[in-house]
Protein backbone atom coordinates (compact mmCIF):
# COMPACT_ATOMS: atom_id res chain seq x y z
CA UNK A 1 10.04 8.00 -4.48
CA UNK A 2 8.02 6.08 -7.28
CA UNK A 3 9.39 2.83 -8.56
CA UNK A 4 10.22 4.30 -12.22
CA UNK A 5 12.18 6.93 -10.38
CA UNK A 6 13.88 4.34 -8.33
CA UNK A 7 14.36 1.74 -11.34
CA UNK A 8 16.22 3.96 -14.50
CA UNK A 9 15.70 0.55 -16.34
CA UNK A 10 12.21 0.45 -17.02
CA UNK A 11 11.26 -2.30 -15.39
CA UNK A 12 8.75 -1.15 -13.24
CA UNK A 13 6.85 0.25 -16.20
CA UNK A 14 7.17 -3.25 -18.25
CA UNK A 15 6.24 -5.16 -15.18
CA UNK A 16 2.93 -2.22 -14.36
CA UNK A 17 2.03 -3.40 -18.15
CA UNK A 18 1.64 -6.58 -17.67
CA UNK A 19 -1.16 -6.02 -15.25
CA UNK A 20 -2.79 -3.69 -16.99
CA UNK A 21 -1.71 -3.34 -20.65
CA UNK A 22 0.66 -0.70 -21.93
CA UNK A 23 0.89 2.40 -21.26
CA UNK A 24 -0.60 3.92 -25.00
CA UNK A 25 -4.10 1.59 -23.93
CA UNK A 26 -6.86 3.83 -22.90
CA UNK A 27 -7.70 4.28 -18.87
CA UNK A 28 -10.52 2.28 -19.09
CA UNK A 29 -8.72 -0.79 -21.11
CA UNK A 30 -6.11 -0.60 -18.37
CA UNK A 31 -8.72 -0.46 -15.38
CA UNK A 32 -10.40 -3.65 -17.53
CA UNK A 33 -7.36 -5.79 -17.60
CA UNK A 34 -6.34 -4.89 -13.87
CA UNK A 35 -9.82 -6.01 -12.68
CA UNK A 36 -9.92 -8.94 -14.84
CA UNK A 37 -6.03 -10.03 -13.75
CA UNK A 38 -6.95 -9.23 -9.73
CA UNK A 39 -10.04 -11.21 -10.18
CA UNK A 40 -8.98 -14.27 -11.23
CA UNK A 41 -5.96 -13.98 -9.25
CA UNK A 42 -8.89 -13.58 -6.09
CA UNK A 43 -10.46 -16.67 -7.03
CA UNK A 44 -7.60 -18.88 -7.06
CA UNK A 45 -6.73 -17.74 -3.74
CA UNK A 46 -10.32 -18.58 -2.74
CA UNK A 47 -10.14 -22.41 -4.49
CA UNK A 48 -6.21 -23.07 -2.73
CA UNK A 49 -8.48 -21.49 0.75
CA UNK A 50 -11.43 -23.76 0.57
CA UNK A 51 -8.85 -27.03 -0.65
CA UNK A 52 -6.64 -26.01 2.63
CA UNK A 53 -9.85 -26.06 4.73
CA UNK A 54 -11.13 -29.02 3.09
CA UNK A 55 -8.15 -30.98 4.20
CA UNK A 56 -8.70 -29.87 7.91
């Protein structure tokens, strides 16, 4: 079951957006903002990493 099927709210479409813009943007807008959002999210993960190992 998808998560708009499971969630009659909506929530799981306003949440999606926020990723990767609504749901009128073109597919290549949307692909755009999800890269950009995963990306940075990537590099922090990669900065808190190397400040973990640093401490070791």
């Amino acid at each position: 079951m998808r998560a708009y099927e499971q969630d009659p709210s909506g929530l799981a479409a306003f949440v999606g957006s926020l990723v990767y813009g609504m749901a009128d943007s073109s597919r290549a807008a949307q692909i755009q903002a999800g890269m950009e959002y995963y990306k940075a999210r990537r590099k922090e993960q990669q900065e808190i990493k190397a400040e973990i190992e640093a401490l070791e």
